[in-house]
Protein backbone atom coordinates (compact mmCIF):
# COMPACT_ATOMS: atom_id res chain seq x y z
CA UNK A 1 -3.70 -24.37 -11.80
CA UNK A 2 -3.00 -23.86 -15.63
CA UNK A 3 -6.74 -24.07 -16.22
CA UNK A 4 -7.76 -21.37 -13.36
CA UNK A 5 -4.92 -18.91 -15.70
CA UNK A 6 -6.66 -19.41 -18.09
CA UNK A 7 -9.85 -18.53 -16.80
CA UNK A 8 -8.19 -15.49 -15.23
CA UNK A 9 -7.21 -14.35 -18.25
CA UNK A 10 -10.32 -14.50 -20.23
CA UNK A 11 -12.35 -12.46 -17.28
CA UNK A 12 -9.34 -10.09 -16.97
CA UNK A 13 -7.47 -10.02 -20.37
CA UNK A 14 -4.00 -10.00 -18.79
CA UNK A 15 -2.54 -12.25 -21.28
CA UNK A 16 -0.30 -9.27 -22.50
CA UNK A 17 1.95 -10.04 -19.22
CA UNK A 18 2.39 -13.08 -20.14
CA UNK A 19 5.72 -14.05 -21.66
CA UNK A 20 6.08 -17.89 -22.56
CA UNK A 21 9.06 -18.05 -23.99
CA UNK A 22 11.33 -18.45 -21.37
CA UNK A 23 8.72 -21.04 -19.84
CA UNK A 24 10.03 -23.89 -20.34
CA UNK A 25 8.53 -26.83 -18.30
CA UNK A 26 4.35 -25.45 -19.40
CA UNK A 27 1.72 -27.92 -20.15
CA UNK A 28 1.24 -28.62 -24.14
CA UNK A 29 -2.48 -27.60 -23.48
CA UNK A 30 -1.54 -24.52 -21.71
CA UNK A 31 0.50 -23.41 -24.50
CA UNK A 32 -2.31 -24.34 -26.94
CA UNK A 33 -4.95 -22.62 -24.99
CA UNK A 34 -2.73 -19.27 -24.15
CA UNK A 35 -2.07 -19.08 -28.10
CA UNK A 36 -5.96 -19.07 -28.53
CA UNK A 37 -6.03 -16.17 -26.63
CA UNK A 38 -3.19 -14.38 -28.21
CA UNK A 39 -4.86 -15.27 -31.63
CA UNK A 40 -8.19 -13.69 -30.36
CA UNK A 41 -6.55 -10.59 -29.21
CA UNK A 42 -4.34 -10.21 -32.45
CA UNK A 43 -7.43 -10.80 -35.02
CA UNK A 44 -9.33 -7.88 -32.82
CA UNK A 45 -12.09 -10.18 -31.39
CA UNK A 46 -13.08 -9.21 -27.75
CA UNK A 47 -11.62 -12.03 -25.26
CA UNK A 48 -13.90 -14.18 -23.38
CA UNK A 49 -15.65 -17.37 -22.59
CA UNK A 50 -17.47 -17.65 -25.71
CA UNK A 51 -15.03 -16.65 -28.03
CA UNK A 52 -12.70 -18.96 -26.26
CA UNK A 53 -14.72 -21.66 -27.03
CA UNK A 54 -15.54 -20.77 -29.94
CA UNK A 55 -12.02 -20.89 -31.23
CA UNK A 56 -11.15 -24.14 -29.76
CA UNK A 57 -13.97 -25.85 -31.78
CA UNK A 58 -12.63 -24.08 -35.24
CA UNK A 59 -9.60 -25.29 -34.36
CA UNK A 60 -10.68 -28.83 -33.22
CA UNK A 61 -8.91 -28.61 -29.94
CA UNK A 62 -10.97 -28.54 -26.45
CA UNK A 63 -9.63 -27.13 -23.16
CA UNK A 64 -12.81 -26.91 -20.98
CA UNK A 65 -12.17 -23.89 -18.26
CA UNK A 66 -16.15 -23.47 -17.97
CA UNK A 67 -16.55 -24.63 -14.27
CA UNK A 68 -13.13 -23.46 -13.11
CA UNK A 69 -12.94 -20.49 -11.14
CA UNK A 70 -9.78 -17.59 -11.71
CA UNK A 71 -6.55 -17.64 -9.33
CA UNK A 72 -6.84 -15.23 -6.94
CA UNK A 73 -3.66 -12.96 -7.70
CA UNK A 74 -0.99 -11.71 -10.02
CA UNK A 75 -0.98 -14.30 -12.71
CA UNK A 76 2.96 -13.57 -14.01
CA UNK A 77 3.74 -15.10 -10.02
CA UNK A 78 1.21 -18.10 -10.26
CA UNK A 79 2.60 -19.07 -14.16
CA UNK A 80 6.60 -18.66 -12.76
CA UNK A 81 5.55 -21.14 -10.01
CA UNK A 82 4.14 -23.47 -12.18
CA UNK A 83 7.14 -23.09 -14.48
CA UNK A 84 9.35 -23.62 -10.96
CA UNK A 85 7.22 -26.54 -9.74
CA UNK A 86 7.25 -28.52 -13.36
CA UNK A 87 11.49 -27.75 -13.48
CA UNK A 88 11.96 -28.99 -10.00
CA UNK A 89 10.09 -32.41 -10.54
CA UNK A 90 11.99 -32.66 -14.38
CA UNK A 91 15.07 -32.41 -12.44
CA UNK A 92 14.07 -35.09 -9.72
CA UNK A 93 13.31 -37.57 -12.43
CA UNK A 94 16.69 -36.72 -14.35
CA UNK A 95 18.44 -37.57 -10.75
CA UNK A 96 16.49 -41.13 -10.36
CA UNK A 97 17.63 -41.89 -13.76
CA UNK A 98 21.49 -40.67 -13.63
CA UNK A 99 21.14 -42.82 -10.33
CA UNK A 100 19.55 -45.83 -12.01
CA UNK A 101 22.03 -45.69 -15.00
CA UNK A 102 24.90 -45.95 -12.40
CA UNK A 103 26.27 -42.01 -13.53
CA UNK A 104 26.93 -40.74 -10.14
CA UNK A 105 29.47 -38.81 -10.90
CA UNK A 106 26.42 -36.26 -12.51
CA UNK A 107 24.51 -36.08 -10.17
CA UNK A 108 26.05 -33.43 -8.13
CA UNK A 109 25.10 -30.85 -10.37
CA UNK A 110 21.75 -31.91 -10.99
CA UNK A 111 21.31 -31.29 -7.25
CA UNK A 112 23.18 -28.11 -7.16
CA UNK A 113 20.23 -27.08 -9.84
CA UNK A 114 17.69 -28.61 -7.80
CA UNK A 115 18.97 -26.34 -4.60
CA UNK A 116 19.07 -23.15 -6.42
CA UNK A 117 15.10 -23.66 -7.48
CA UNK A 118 14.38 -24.01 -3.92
CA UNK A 119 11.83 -21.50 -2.79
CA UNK A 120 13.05 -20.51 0.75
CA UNK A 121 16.01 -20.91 2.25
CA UNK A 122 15.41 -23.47 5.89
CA UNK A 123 16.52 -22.11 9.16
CA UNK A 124 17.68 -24.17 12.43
CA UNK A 125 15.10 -22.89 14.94
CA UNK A 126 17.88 -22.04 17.38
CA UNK A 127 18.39 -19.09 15.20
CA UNK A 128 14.99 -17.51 15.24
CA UNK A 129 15.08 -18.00 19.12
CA UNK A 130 17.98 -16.03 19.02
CA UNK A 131 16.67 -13.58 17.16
CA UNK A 132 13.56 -13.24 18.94
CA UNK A 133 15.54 -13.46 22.27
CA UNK A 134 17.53 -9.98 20.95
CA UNK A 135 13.86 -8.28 19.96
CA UNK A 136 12.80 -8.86 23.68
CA UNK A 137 16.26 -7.87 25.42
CA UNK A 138 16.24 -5.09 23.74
CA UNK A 139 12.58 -4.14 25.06
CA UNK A 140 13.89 -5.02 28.46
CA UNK A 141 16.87 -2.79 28.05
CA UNK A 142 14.19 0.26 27.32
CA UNK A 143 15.95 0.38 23.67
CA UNK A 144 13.49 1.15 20.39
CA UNK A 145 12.99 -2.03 18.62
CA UNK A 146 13.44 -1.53 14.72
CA UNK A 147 10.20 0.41 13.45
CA UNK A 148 8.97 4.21 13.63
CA UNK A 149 8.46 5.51 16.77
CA UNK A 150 5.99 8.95 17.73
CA UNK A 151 7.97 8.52 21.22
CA UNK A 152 11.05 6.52 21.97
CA UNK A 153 11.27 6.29 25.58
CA UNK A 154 12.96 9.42 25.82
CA UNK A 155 12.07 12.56 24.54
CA UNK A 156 9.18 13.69 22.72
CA UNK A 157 9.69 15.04 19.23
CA UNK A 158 6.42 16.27 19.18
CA UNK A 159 3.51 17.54 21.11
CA UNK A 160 1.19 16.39 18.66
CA UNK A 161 1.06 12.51 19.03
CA UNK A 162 1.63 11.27 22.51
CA UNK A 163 -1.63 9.96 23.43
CA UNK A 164 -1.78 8.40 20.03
CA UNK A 165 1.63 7.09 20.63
CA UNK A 166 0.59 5.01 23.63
CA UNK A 167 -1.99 3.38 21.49
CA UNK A 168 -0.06 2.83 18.11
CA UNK A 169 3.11 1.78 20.25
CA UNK A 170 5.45 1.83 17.62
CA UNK A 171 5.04 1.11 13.53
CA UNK A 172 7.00 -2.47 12.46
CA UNK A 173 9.48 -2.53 10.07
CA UNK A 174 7.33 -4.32 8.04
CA UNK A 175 4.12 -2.53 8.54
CA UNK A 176 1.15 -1.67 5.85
CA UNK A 177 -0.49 1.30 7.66
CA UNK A 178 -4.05 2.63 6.11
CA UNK A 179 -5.36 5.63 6.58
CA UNK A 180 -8.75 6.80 5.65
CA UNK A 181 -11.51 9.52 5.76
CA UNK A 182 -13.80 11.15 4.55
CA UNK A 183 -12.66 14.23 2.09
CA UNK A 184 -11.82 17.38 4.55
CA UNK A 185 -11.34 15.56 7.54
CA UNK A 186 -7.68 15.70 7.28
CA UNK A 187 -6.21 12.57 6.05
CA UNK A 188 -3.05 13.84 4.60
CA UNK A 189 -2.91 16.54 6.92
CA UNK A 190 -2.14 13.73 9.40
CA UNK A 191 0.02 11.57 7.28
CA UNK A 192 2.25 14.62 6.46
CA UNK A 193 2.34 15.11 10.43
CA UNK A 194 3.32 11.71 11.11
CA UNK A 195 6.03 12.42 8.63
CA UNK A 196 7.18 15.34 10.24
CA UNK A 197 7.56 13.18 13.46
CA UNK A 198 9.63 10.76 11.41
CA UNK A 199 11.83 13.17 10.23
CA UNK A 200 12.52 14.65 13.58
CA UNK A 201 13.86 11.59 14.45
CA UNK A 202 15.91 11.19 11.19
CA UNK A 203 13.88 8.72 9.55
CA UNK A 204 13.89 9.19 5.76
CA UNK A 205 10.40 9.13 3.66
CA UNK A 206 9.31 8.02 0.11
CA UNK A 207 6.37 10.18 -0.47
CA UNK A 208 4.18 9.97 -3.43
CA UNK A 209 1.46 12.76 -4.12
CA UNK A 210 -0.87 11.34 -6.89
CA UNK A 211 -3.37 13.97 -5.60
CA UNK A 212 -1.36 17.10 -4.55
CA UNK A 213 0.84 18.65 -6.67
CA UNK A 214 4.59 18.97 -4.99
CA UNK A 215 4.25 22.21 -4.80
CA UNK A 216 0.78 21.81 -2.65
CA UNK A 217 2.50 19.29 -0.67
CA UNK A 218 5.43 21.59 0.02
CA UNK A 219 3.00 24.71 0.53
CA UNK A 220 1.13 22.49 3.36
CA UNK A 221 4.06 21.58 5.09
CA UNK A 222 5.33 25.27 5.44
CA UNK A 223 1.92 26.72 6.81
CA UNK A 224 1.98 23.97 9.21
CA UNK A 225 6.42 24.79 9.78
CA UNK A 226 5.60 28.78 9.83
CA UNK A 227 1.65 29.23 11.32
CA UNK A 228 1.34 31.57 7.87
CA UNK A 229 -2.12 30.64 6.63
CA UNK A 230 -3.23 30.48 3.37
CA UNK A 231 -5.50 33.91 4.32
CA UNK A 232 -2.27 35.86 5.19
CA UNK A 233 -0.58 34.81 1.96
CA UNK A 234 -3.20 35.28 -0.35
CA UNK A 235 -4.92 38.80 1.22
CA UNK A 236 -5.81 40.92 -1.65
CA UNK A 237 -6.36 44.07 0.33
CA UNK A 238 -3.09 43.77 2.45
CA UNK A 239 0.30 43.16 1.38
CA UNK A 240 2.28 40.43 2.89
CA UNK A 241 4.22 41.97 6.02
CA UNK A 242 8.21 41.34 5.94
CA UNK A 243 7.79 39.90 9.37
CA UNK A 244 5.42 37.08 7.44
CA UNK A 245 7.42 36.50 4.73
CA UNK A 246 10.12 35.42 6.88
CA UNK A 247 8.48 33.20 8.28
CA UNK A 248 7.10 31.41 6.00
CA UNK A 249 10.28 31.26 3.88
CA UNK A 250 12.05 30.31 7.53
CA UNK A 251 9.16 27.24 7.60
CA UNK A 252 10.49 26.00 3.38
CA UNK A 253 13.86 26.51 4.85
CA UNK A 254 12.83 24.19 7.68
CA UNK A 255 11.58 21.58 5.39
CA UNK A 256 14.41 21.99 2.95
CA UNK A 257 16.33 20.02 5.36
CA UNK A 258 13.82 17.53 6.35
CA UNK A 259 15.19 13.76 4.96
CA UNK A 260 12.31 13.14 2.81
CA UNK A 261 11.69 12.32 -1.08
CA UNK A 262 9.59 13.67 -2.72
CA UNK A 263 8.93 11.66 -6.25
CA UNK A 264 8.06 14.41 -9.29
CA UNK A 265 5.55 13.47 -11.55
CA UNK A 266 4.67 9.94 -9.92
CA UNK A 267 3.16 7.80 -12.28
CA UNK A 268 -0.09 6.24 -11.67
CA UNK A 269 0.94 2.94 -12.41
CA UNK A 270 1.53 0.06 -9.64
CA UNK A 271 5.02 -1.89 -11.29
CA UNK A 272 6.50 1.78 -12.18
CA UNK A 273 6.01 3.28 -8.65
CA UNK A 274 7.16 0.16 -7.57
CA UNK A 275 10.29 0.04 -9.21
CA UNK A 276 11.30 3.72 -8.04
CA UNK A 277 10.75 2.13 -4.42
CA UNK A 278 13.07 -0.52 -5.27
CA UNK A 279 15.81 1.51 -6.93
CA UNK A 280 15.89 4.09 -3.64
CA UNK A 281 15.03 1.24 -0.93
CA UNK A 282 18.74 1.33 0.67
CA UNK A 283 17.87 5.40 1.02
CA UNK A 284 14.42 5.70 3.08
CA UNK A 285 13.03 4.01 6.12
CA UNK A 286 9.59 4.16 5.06
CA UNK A 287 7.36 4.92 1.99
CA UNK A 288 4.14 7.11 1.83
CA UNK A 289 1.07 6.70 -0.98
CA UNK A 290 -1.28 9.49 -1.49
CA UNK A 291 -3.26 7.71 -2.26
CA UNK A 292 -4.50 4.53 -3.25
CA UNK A 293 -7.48 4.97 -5.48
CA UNK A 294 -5.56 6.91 -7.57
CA UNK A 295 -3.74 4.43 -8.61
CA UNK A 296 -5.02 3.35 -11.84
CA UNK A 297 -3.65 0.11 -13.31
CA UNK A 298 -1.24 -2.49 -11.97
CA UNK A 299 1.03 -2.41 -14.79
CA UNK A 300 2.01 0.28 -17.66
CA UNK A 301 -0.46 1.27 -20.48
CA UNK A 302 -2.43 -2.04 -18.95
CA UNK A 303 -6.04 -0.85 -19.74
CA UNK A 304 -7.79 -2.58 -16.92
CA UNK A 305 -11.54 -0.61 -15.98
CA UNK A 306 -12.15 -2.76 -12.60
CA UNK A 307 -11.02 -0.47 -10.11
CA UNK A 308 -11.52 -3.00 -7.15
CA UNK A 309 -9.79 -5.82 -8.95
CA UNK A 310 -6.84 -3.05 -9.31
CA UNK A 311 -7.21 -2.08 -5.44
CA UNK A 312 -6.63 -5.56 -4.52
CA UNK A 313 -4.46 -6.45 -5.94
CA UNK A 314 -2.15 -3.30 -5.46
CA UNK A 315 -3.18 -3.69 -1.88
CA UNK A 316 -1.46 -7.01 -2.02
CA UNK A 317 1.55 -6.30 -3.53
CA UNK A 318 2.39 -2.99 -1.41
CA UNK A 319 1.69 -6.21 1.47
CA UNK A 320 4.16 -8.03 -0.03
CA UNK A 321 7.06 -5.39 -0.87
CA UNK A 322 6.45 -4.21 2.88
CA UNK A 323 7.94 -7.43 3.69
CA UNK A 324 10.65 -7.88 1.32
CA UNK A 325 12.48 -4.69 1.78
CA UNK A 326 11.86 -4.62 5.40
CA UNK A 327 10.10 -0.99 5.28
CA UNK A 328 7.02 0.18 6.34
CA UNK A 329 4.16 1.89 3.63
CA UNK A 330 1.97 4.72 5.09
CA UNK A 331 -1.08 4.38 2.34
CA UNK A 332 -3.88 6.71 2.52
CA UNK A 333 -7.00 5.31 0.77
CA UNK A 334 -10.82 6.59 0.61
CA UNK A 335 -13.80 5.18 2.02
CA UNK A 336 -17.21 4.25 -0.02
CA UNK A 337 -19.47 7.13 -0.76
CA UNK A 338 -22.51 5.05 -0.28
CA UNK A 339 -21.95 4.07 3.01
CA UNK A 340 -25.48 4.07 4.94
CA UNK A 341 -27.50 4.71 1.65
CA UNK A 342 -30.69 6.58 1.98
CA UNK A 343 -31.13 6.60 5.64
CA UNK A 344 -28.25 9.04 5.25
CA UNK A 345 -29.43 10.85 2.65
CA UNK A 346 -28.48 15.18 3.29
CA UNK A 347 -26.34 14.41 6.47
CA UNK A 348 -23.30 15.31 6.85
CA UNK A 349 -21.32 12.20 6.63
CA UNK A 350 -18.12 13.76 8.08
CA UNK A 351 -19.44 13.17 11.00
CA UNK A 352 -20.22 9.67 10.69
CA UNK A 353 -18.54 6.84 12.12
CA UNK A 354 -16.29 5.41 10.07
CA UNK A 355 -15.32 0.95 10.38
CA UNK A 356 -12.62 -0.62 8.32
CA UNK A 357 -15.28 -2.63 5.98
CA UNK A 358 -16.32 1.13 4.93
CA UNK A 359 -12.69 1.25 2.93
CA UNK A 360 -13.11 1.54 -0.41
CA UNK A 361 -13.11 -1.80 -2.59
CA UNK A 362 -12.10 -2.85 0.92
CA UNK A 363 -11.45 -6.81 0.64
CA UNK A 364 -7.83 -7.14 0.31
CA UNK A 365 -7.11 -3.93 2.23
CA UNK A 366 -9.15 -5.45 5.19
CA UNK A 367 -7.11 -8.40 4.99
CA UNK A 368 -3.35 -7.34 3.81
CA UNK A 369 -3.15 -4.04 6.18
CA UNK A 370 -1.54 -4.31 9.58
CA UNK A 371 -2.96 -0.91 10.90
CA UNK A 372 -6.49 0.65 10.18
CA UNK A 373 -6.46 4.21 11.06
CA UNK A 374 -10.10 6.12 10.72
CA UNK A 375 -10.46 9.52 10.59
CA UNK A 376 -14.15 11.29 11.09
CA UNK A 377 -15.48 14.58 12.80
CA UNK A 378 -16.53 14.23 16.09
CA UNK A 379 -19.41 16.08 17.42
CA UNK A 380 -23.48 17.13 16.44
CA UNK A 381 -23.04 19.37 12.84
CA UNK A 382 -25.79 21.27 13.91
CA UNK A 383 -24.99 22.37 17.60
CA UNK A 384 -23.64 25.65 18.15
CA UNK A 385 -20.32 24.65 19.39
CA UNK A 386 -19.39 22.71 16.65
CA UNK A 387 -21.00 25.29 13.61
CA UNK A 388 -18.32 28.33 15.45
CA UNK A 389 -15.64 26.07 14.86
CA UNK A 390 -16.41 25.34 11.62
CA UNK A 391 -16.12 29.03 10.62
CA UNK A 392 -12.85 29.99 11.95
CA UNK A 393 -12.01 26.29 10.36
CA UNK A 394 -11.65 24.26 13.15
CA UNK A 395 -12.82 20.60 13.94
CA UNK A 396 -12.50 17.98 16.33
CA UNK A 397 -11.33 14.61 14.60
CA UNK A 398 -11.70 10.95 15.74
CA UNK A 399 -8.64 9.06 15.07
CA UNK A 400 -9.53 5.54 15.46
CA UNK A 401 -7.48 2.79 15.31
CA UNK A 402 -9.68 0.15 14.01
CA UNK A 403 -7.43 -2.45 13.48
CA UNK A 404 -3.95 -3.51 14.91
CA UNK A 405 -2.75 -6.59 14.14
CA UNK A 406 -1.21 -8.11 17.84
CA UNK A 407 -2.18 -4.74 19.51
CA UNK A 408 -5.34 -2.66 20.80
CA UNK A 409 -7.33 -0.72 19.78
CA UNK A 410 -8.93 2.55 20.54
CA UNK A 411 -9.24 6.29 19.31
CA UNK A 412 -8.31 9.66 20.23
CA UNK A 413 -10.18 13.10 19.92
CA UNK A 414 -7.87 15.61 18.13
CA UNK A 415 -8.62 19.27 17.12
CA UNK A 416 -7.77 19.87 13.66
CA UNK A 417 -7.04 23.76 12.56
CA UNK A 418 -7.62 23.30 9.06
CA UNK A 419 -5.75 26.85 8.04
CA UNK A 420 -2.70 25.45 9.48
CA UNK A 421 -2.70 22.02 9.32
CA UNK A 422 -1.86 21.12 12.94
CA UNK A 423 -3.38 18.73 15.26
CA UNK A 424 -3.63 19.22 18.96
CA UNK A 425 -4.84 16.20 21.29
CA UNK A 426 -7.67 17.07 23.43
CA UNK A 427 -9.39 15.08 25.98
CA UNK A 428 -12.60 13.02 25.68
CA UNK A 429 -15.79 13.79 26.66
């Protein structure tokens, strides 16, 4: 494992997250070899194989990493487990030898030390049944389980979703939702409706806007709140009519009141928008990422140029915090440009079918996400029907649900009134 670090860090140059001095069970070669890096980096030479080598001959030491392949993941974790595997065995051998030397008397605290390490704590499996036993009397009982609902059981807090609700069935607590689509097919448009939904049924959002402004975001929720479109508002031959105005500012009032964060000037760093998750986490019930390729690095003023190396492993961390605060992330991402290559070369690829390997830098997304939701116009581009919708900005959206981890899948043909930002279920061909 110290060897495949290594590697990592000479194809990634991450060694600047790297802090060894509160490691203290490493490998003497590991430290050796890790100083050969830091010794490249602070004498300006570029890191990599070579000059790896290179270095190790000057300085007569030889740590061959040549046929090892990089750890797949966020070296800091893989180094701390080392550092947690090495300490656990140390302390093992310092209990045989307290017990060997007759000192029983000291070895309660070595294995006080040796619980504390312990990765995860060990259940009796009468407990999970009992837990799991409450999850299904609960279903049985017609309550919600815990998760976001578009309909629970009783009322409908919208008129938007309920088809889609039948086929989503509810998000988990614990859920990574991804939604993607081509640009002007209304991706956040939809998000910001599921929020809306949310809210209606008090559920309190994170939302970060990496590609709106707040003000856009705010501005889109309040033509959507007040039916004022962006036409009305900005008419330079007519002024804005009192009965308008009041609308609109009716709609902001609306939102005002809506339980929903809205982060100001979100960084584009993974660890720092993490950490603003972490410090409101007791204050939301879910978290929404606008969206994911704008995201540029994994860790402050980390200058890393690989955006699919970033992607992953962003996608696998927003995975992971999902799980360990028990709160489900809503994360927009984009699909590849290139998808169909020539063939499709002057087509309108709005209208094209999208499938969850045509995220983009789509590996760990395909993997980590527990919902896949696709977004593409439905329809011929050049039929009549279709073009006189387009001018009064109108379309009719496939919302597909290509992947739903223990659920099914399907889709369901919306129309999408651009000016206002609503959707309105229609029925299938």
């Amino acid at each position: 494992m110290e060897k495949r670090i290594i590697r990592s860090m000479l194809e990634i140059g991450e060694y600047v997250k790297l802090d060894t001095k509160d490691m203290n069970y490493l490998d003497l070669e590991f430290s050796r070899a890790y100083g050969t890096i830091k010794q490249l980096h602070d004498n300006g030479h570029p890191i990599n194989l070579n000059t790896f080598n290179v270095y190790n001959q000057v300085n007569g030491f030889k740590y061959s990493v040549d046929d090892i392949k990089p750890i797949d993941g966020d070296l800091v974790v893989a180094l701390q487990k080392i550092n947690k595997d090495k300490s656990v065995e140390l302390e093992k051998h310092r209990i045989k030898q307290l017990a060997d030397a007759g000192e029983f008397d000291k070895i309660t605290d070595s294995i006080n030390r040796l619980k504390k390490s312990s990765v995860g704590n060990v259940l009796d499996f009468s407990k999970l049944f009992d837990s799991q036993k409450a999850f299904v009397d609960r279903i049985k009982q017609g309550l919600p389980v815990d998760g976001l609902y578009l309909y629970n059981g009783k009322e409908y807090n919208n008129r938007q979703f309920i088809k889609f609700s039948y086929l989503i069935k509810y998000f988990g607590k614990s859920d990574y939702v991804v939604i993607s689509g081509r640009p002007s097919v209304g991706k956040s448009s939809f998000a910001l409706g599921l929020v809306n939904v949310f809210s209606k049924y008090g559920k309190r959002g994170l939302i970060f806007s990496l590609e709106m402004t707040n003000d856009q975001l705010i501005h889109r929720m309040a033509i959507a709140k007040s039916g004022i479109t962006n036409s009305k508002l900005f008419d330079t031959t007519s002024k804005l009519s009192e009965e308008d105005y009041n609308r609109y500012i009716s709609g902001l009032h609306e939102i005002s009141l809506l339980p929903i964060k809205v982060v100001d000037k979100p960084p584009r760093d993974w660890v720092s928008m993490k950490q603003i998750i972490m410090e409101h986490k007791d204050e939301i019930d879910y978290v929404v990422i606008d969206h994911l390729a704008l995201i540029g690095s994994f860790y402050p003023d980390e200058k890393e140029s690989n955006n699919t190396l970033i992607t992953n492993r962003v996608s696998r961390d927003i995975k992971s915090l999902a799980n360990q605060i028990e709160k489900p992330f809503f994360v927009i991402a984009q699909p590849n440009r290139g998808v169909g290559g020539d063939k499709n070369r002057g087509k309108d690829l709005r209208y094209q079918e999208l499938f969850m390997n045509d995220l983009r830098d789509s590996g760990a997304i395909e993997e980590d996400a527990d919902k896949v939701i696709l977004l593409y116009r439905h329809g011929d581009p050049n039929s009549d029907e279709v073009k006189a919708k387009e001018q009064i900005g109108r379309h009719d959206i496939v919302v597909k649900l290509d992947k739903h981890r223990a659920g099914s899948l399907g889709s369901v043909i919306y129309e999408f009134n651009a000016s206002l930002n609503r959707w309105k279920e229609i029925e299938k061909e």
